[in-house]
C-alpha atoms as a PDB file:
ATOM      1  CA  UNK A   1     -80.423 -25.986  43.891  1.00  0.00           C
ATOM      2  CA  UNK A   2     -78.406 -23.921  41.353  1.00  0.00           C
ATOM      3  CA  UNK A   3     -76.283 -21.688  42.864  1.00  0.00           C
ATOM      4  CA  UNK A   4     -75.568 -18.314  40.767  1.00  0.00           C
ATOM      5  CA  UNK A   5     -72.200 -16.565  39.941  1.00  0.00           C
ATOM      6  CA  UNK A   6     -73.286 -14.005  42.139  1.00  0.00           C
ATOM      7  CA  UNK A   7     -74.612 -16.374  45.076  1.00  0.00           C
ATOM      8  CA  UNK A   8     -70.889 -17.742  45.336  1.00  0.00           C
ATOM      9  CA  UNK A   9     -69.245 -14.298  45.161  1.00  0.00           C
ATOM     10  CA  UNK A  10     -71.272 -13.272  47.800  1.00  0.00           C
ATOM     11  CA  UNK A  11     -70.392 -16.362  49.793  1.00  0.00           C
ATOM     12  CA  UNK A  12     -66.563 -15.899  48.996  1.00  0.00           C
ATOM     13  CA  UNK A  13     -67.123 -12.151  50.461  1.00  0.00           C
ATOM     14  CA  UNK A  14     -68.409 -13.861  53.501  1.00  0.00           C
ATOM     15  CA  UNK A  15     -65.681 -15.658  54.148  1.00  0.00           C
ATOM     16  CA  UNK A  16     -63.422 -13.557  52.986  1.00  0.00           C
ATOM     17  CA  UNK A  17     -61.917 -15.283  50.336  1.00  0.00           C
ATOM     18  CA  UNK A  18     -60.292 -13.839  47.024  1.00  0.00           C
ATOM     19  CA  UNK A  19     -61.467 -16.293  43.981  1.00  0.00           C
ATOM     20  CA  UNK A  20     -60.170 -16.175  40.433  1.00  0.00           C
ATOM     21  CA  UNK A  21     -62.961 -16.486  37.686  1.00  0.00           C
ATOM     22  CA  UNK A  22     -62.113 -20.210  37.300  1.00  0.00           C
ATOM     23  CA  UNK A  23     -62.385 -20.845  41.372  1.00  0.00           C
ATOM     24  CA  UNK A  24     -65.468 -19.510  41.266  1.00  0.00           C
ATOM     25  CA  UNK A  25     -66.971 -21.178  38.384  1.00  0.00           C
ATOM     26  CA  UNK A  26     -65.539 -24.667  40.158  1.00  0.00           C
ATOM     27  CA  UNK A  27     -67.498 -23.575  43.238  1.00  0.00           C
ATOM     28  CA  UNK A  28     -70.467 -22.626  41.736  1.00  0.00           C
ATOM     29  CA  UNK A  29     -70.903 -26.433  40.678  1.00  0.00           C
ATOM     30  CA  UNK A  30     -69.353 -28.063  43.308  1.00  0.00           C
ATOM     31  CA  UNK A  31     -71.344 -26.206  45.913  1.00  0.00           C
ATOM     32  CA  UNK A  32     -74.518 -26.780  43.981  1.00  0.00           C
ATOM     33  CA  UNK A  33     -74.144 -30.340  44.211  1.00  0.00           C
ATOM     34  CA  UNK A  34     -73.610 -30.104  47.918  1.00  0.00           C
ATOM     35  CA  UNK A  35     -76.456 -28.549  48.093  1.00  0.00           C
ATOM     36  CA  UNK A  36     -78.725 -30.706  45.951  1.00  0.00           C
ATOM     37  CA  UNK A  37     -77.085 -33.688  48.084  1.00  0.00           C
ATOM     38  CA  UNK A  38     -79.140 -32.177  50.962  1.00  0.00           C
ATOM     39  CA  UNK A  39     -82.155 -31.680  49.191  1.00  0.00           C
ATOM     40  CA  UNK A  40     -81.942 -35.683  48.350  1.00  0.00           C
ATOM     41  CA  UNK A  41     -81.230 -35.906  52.373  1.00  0.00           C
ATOM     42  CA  UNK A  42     -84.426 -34.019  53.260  1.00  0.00           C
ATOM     43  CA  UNK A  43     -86.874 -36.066  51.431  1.00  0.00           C
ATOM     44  CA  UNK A  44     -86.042 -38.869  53.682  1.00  0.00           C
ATOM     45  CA  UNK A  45     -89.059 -39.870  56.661  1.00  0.00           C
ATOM     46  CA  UNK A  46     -87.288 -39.081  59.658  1.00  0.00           C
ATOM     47  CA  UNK A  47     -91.433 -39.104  61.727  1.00  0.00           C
ATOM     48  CA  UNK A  48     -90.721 -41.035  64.808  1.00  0.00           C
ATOM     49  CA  UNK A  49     -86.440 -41.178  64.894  1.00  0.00           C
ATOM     50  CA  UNK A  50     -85.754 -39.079  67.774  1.00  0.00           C
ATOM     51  CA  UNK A  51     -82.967 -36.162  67.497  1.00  0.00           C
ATOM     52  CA  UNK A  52     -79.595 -36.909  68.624  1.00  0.00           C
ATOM     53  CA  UNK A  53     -76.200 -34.950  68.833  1.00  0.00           C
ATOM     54  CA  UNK A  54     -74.187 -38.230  68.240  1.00  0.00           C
ATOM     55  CA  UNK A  55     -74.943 -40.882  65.880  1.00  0.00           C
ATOM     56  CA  UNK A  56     -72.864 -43.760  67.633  1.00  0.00           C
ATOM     57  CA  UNK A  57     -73.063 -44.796  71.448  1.00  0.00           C
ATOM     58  CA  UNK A  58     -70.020 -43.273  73.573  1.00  0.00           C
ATOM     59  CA  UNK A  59     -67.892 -44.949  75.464  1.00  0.00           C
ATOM     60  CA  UNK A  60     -66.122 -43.728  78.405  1.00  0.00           C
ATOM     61  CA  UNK A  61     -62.182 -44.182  77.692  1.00  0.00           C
ATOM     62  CA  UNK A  62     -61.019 -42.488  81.355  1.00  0.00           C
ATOM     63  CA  UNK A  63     -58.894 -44.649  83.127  1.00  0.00           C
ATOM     64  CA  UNK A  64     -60.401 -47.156  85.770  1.00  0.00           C
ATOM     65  CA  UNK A  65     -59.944 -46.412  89.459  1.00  0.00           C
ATOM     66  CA  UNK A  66     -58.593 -49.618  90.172  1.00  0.00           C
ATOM     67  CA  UNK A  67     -55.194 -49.021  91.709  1.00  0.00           C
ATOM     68  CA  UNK A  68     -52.553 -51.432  89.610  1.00  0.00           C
ATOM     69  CA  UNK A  69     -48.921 -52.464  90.556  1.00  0.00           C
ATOM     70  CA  UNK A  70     -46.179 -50.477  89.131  1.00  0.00           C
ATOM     71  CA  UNK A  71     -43.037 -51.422  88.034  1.00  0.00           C
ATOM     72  CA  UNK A  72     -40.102 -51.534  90.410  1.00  0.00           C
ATOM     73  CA  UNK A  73     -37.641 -48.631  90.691  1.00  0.00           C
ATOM     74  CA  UNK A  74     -35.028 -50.719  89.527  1.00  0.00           C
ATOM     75  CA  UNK A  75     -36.388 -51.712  86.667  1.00  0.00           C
ATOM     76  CA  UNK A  76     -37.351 -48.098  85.670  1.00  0.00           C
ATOM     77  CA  UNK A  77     -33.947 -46.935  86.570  1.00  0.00           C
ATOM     78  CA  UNK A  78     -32.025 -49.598  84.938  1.00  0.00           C
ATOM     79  CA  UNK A  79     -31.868 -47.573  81.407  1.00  0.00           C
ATOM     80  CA  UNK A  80     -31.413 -44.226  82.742  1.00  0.00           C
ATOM     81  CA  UNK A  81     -28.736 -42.469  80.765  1.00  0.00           C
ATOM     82  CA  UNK A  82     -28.003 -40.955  83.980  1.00  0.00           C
ATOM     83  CA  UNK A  83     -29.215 -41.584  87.233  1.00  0.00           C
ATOM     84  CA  UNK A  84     -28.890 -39.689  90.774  1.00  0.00           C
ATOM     85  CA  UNK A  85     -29.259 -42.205  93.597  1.00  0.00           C
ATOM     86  CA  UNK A  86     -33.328 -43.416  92.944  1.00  0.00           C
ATOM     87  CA  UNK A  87     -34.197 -40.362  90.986  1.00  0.00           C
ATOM     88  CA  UNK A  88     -33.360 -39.335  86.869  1.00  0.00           C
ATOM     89  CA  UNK A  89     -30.420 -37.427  86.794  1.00  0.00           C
ATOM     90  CA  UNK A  90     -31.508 -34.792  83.929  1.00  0.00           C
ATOM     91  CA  UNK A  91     -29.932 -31.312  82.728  1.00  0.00           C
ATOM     92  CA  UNK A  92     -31.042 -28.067  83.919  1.00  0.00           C
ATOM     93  CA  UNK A  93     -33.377 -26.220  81.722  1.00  0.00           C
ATOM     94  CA  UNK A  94     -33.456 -23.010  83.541  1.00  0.00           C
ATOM     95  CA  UNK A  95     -30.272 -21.799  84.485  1.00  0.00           C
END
């Protein structure tokens, strides 16, 4: 599908977009050929493939539940820059 000069300007009004002469003859073509991409697409059978939102299976990437050993506080602590008994000693943001 050829889109025309006017097609594109009318699109660029849409969207609000200020084209130069050149811009619009560059997306006069290049949204033609998206366009004629999709009319390829729609000549494919798609009877009997059901619809779907997501092309690929998901997979669920929460954490488990499982409860895991931590680290001890020493270990954490041990490359504090400063340190305030068993806590990180840190300097005030709000005064």
């Amino acid at each position: 599908m050829k889109l025309s000069r006017e097609q594109v300007l009318h699109i660029a009004l849409l969207a609000r977009l200020g084209l130069t002469e050149t811009e619009v003859d560059r997306l006069s073509e290049q949204l033609s050929d998206i366009l004629e991409s999709f009319e390829v697409l729609q000549q494919v059978d798609t009877t009997g493939i059901p619809p779907t939102a997501q092309s690929i299976t998901l997979q669920n990437v929460m954490k488990d539940d499982e409860d895991t050993a931590s680290l001890p506080q020493s270990e954490i602590l041990a490359n504090a820059p400063q340190r305030d008994g068993s806590f990180f000693r840190v300097r005030a943001v709000l005064e």
